[in-house]
Protein backbone atom coordinates (compact mmCIF):
# COMPACT_ATOMS: atom_id res chain seq x y z
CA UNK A 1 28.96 -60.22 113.72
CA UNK A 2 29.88 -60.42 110.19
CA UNK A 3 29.12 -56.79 110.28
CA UNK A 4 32.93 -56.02 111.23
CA UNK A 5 34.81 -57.75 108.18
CA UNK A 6 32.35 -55.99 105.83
CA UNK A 7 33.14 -52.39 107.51
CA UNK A 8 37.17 -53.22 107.40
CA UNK A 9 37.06 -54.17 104.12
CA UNK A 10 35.06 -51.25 103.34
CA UNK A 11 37.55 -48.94 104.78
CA UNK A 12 40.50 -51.14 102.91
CA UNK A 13 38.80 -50.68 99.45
CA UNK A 14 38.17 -47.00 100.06
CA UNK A 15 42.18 -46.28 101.09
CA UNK A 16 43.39 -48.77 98.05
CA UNK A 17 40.83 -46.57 95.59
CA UNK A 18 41.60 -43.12 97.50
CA UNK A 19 45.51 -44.02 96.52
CA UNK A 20 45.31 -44.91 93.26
CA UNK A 21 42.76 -42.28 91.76
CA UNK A 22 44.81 -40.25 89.28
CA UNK A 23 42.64 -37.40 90.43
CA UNK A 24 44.17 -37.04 94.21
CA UNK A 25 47.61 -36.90 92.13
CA UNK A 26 48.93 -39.71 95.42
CA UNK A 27 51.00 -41.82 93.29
CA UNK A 28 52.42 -39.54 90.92
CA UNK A 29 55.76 -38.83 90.88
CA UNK A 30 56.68 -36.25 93.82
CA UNK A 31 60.89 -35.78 92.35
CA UNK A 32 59.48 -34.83 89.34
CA UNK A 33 58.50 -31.78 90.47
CA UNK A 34 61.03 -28.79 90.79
CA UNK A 35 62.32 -27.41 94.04
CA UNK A 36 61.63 -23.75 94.80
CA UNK A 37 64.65 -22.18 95.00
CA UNK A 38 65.33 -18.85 96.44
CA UNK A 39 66.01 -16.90 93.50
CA UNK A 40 66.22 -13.31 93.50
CA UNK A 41 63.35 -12.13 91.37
CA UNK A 42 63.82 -8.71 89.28
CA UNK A 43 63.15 -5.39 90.92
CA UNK A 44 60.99 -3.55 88.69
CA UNK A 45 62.39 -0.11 87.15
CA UNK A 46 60.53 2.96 88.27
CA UNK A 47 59.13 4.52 85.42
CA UNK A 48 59.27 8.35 85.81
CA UNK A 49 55.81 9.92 86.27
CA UNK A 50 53.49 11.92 83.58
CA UNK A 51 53.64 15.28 83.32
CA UNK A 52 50.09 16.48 84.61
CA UNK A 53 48.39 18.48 82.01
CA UNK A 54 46.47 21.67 82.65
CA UNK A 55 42.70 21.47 82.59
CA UNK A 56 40.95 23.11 80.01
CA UNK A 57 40.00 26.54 80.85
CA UNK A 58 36.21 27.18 80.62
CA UNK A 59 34.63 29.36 77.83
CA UNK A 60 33.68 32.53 79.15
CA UNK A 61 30.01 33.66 78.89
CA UNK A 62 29.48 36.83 76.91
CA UNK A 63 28.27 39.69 79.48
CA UNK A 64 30.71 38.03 82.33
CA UNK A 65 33.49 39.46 83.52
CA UNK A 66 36.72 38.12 81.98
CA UNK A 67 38.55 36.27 84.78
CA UNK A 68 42.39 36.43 84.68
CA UNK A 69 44.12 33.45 82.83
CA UNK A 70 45.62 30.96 85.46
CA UNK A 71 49.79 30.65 85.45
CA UNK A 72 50.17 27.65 84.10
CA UNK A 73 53.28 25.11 85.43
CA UNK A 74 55.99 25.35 83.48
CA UNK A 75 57.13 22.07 81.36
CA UNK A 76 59.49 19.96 83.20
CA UNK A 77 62.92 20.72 81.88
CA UNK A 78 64.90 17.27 81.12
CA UNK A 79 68.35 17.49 82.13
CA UNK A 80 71.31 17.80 79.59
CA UNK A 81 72.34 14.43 77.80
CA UNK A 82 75.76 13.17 79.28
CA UNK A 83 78.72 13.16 77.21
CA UNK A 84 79.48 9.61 75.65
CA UNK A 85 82.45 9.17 77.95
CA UNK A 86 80.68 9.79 80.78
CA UNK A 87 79.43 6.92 83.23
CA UNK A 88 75.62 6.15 83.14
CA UNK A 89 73.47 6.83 86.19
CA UNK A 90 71.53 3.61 87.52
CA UNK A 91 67.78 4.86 88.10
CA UNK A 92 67.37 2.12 90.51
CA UNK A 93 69.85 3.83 92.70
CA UNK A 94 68.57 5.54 95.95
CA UNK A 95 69.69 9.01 97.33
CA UNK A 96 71.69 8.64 101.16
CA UNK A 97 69.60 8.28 103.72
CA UNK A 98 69.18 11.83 105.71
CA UNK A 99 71.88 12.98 108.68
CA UNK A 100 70.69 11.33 111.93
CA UNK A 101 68.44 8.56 110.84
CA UNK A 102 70.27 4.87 111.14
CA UNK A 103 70.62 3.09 107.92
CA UNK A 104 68.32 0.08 108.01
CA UNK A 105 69.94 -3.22 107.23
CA UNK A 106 68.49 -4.62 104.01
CA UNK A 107 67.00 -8.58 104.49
CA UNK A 108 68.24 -11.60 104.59
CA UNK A 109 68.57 -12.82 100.74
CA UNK A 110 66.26 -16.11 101.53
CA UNK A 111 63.88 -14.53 103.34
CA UNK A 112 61.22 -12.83 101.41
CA UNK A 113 58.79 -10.88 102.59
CA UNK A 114 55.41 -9.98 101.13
CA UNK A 115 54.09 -12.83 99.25
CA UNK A 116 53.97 -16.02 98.04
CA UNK A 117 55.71 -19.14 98.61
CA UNK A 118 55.13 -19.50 102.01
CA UNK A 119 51.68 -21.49 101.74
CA UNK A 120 51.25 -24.86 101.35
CA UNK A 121 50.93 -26.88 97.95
CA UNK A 122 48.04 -28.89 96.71
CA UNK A 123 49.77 -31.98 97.26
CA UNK A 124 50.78 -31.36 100.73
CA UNK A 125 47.39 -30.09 101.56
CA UNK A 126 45.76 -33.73 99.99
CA UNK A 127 48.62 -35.68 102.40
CA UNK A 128 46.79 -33.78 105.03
CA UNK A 129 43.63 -34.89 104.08
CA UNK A 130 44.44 -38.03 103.44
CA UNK A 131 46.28 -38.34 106.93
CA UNK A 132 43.57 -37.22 108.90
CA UNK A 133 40.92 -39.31 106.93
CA UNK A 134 42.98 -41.92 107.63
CA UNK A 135 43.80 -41.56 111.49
CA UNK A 136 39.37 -40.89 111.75
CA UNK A 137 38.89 -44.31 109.97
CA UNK A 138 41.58 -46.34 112.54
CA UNK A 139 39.86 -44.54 115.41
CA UNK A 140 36.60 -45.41 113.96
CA UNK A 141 37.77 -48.89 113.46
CA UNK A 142 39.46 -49.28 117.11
CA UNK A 143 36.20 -48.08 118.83
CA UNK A 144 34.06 -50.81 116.93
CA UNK A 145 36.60 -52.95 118.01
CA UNK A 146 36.99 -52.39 121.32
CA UNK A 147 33.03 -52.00 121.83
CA UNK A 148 33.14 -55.95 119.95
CA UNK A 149 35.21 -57.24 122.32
CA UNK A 150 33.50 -55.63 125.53
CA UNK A 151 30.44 -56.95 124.83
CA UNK A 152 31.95 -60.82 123.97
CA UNK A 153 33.57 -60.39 127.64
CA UNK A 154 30.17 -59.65 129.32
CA UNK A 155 28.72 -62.25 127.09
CA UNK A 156 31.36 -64.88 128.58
CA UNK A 157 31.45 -63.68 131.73
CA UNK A 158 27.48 -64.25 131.86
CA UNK A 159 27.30 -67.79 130.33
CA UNK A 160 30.19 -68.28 132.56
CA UNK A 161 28.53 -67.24 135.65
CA UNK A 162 25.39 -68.79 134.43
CA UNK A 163 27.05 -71.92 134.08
CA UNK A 164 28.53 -72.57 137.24
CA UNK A 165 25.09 -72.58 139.54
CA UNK A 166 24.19 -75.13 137.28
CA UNK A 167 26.40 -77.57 138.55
């Protein structure tokens, strides 16, 4: 019988010591902590690709026939620097879409799509923890209770009923 106050305040001194612990980061202070907000984060520039060089040719054998020298690619030409007066071209803009194909309608600017910041942090995932540890230990706690009290009912209701022939 004295089995029951040892077990609840068990379960007491494990919550009080579960909360506290500076490692479970329970206590600390939650405001403290910045909001996410939906920034808009930098689109990255393209970078224009690198010319491919040519492979080296292979050294020809003596006593082989000479094959004939590949064409080789022409350099890429760059185009003519603008005059100062003239406006500068954004390389981030995109060419029109082609004739016949809908434009697509670009996303809503708090809705981001990909990655990240859609998870859950390390402190909510602990409050989940602790939440469910905590809802096990009550139902643990209400079954040893209600078991307790079952068996002091049959226990009464037997002296009880033991009782009464007696008289």
């Amino acid at each position: 019988m004295a089995r029951l106050p040892q077990l609840v305040s068990f379960y007491a001194l494990f919550l009080i010591l579960f909360f506290i612990n500076p490692d479970f980061a329970i206590i600390t202070n939650v405001s403290a902590q910045p909001s996410p907000s939906p920034s808009p984060s930098p689109t990255p520039t393209p970078t224009p690709s690198p010319t491919p060089t040519p492979s080296p040719t292979p050294t020809p054998t003596p006593g082989a026939p000479q094959p004939s020298p590949a064409p080789l690619t022409p350099p890429k030409v760059s185009p003519p620097a603008p005059s100062p007066g003239a406006p500068k071209p954004t390389p981030s803009s995109t060419p029109p879409p082609p004739v016949g194909v809908p434009p697509t309608a670009p996303p809503p600017p708090g809705n981001t799509s990909g990655g990240g910041g859609g998870g859950l942090s390390g402190g909510q995932k602990a409050g989940i923890v602790i939440g469910v540890l905590a809802g096990a230990g009550l139902l643990v706690l209400g079954g040893i209770i209600y078991k307790k009290r079952g068996s002091n009912v049959r226990r009464s209701r037997y002296g009880n009923a033991a009782r009464i022939p007696a008289l």
